[in-house]
C-alpha atoms as a PDB file:
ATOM      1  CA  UNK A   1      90.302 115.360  53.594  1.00  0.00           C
ATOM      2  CA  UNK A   2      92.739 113.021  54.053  1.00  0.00           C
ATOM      3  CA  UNK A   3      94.143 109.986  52.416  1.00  0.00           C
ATOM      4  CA  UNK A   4      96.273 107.168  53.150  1.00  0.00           C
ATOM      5  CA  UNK A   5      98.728 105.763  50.138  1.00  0.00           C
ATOM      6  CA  UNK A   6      99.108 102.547  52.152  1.00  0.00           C
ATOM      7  CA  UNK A   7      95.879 101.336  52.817  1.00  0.00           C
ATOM      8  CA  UNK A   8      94.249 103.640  49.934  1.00  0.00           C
ATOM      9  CA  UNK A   9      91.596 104.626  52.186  1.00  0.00           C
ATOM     10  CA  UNK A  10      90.500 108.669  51.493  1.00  0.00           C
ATOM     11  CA  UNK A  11      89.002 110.127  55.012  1.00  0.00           C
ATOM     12  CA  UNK A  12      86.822 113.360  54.640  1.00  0.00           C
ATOM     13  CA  UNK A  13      85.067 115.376  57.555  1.00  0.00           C
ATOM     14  CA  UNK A  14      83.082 118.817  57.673  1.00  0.00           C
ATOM     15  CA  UNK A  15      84.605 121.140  60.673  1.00  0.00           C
ATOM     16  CA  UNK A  16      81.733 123.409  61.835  1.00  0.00           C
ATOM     17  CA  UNK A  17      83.951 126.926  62.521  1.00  0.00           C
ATOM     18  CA  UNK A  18      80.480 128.876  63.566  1.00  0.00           C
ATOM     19  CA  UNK A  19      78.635 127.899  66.904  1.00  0.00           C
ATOM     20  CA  UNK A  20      81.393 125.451  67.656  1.00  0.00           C
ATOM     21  CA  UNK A  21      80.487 123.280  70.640  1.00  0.00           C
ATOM     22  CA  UNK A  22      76.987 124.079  70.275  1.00  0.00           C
ATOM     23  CA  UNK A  23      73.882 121.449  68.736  1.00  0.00           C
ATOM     24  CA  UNK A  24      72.662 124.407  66.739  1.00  0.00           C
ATOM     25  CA  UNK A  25      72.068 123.625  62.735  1.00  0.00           C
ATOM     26  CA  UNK A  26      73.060 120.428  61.024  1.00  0.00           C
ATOM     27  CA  UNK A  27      76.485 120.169  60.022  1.00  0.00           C
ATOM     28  CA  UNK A  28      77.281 116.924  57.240  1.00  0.00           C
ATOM     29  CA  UNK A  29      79.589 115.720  54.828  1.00  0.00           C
ATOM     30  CA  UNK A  30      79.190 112.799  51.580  1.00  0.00           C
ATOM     31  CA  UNK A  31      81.350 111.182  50.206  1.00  0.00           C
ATOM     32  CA  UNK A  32      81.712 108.618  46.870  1.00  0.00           C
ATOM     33  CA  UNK A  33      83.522 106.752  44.694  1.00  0.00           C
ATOM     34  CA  UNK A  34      83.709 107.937  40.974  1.00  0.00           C
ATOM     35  CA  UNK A  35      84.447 105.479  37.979  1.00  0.00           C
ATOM     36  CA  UNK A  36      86.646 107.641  36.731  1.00  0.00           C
ATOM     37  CA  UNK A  37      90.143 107.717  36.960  1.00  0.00           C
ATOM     38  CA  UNK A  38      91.649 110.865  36.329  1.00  0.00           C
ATOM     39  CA  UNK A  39      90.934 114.229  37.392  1.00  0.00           C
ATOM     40  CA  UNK A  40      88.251 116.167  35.437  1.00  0.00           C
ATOM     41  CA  UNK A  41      84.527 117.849  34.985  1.00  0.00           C
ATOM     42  CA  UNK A  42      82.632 114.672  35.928  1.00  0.00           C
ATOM     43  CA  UNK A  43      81.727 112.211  38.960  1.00  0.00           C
ATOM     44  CA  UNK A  44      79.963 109.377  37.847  1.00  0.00           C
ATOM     45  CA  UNK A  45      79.558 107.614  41.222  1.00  0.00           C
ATOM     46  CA  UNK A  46      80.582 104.343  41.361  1.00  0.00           C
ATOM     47  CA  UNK A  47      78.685 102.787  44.590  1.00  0.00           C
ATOM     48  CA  UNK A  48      76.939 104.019  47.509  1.00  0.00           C
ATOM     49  CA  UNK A  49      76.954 107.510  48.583  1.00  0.00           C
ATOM     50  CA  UNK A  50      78.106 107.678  52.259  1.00  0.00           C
ATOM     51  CA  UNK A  51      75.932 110.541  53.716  1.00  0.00           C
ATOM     52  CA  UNK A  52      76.557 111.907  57.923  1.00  0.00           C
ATOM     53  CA  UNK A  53      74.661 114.880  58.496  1.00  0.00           C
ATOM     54  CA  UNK A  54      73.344 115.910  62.264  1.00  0.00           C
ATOM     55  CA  UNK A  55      73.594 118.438  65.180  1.00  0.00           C
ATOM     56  CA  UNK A  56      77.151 117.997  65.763  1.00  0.00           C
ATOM     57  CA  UNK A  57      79.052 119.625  68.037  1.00  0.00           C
ATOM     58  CA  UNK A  58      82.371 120.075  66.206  1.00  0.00           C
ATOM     59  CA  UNK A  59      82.072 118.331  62.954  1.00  0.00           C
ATOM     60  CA  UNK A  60      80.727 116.098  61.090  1.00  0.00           C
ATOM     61  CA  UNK A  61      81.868 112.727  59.912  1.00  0.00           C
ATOM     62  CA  UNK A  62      84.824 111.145  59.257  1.00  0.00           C
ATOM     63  CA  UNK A  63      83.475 109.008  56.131  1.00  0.00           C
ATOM     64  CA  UNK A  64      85.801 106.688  54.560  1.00  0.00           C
ATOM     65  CA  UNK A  65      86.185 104.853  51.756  1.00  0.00           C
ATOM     66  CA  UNK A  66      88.191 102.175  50.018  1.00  0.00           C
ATOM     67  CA  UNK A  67      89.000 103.563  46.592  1.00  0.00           C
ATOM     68  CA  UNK A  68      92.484 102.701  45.020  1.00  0.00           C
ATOM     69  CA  UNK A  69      92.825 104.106  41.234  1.00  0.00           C
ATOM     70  CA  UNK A  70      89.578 105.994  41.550  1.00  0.00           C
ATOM     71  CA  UNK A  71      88.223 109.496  41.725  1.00  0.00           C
ATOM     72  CA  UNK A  72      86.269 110.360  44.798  1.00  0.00           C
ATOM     73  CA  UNK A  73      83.572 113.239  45.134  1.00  0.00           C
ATOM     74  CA  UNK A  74      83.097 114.992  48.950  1.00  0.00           C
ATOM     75  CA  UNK A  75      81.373 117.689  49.863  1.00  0.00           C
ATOM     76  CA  UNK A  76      80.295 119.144  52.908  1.00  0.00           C
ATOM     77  CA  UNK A  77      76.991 120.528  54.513  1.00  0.00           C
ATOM     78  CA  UNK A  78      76.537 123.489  57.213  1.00  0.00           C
ATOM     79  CA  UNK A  79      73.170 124.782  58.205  1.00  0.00           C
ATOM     80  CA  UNK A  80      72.639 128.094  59.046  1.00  0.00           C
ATOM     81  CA  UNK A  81      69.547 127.769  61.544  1.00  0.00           C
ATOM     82  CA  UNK A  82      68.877 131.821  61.402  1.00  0.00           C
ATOM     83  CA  UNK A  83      68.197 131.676  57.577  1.00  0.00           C
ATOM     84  CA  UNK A  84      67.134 128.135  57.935  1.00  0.00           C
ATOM     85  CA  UNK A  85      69.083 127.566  54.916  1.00  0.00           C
ATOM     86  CA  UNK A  86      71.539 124.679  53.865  1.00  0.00           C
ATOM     87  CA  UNK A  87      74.933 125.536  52.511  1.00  0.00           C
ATOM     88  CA  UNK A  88      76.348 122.853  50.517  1.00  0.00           C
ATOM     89  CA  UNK A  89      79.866 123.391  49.411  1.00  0.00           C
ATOM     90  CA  UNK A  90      81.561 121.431  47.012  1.00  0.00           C
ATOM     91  CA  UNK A  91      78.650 119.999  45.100  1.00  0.00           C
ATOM     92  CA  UNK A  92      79.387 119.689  41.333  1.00  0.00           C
ATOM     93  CA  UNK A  93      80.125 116.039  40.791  1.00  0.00           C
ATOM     94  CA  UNK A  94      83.650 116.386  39.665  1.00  0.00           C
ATOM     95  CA  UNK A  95      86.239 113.930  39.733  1.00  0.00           C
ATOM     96  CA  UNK A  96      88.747 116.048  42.248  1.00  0.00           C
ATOM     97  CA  UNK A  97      90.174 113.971  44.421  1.00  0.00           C
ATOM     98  CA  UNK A  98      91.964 110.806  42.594  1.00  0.00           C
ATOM     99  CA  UNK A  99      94.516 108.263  43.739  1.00  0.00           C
END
């Protein structure tokens, strides 16, 4: 994740660091805007929830979003195609990212 005081744009990706460089299980990342604030237990989004999940090679994304003096949520997505199982990390909607 990454975020830019300037232009108060927040940039998040999901890095695959298994089968790099291979189209072999989806690999994603989401990303929203919160209404709150400050820091805490809760997300309630505020918007559209930006969703990029495919094949990728490398990684996945970036998503950005416009959000000065608001929370964001992100969370990432890895597949593991031998379990056929999704591994979402990152997904209670907390407010954890804030400018």
């Amino acid at each position: 994740m990454a975020y830019n005081g300037s232009s108060k744009i927040n940039c998040v990706w999901t890095e695959k660091k298994v089968q790099v460089g291979l189209s072999i299980g989806d690999v994603g990342v989401g990303l929203y805007k919160c209404t709150q604030t400050t820091p805490g237990p809760t997300c309630t989004r505020s918007g559209s929830l930006l969703l990029d999940v495919k094949a990728y090679k490398y990684y996945a994304g970036p998503l950005t979003v416009y959000a000065p003096s608001q929370c964001i949520h992100a969370f990432g997505i890895v597949q593991d195609p031998s379990a056929n199982v999704d591994i979402t990390v990152d997904t209670a909607p907390v407010a954890g990212y804030c400018a």
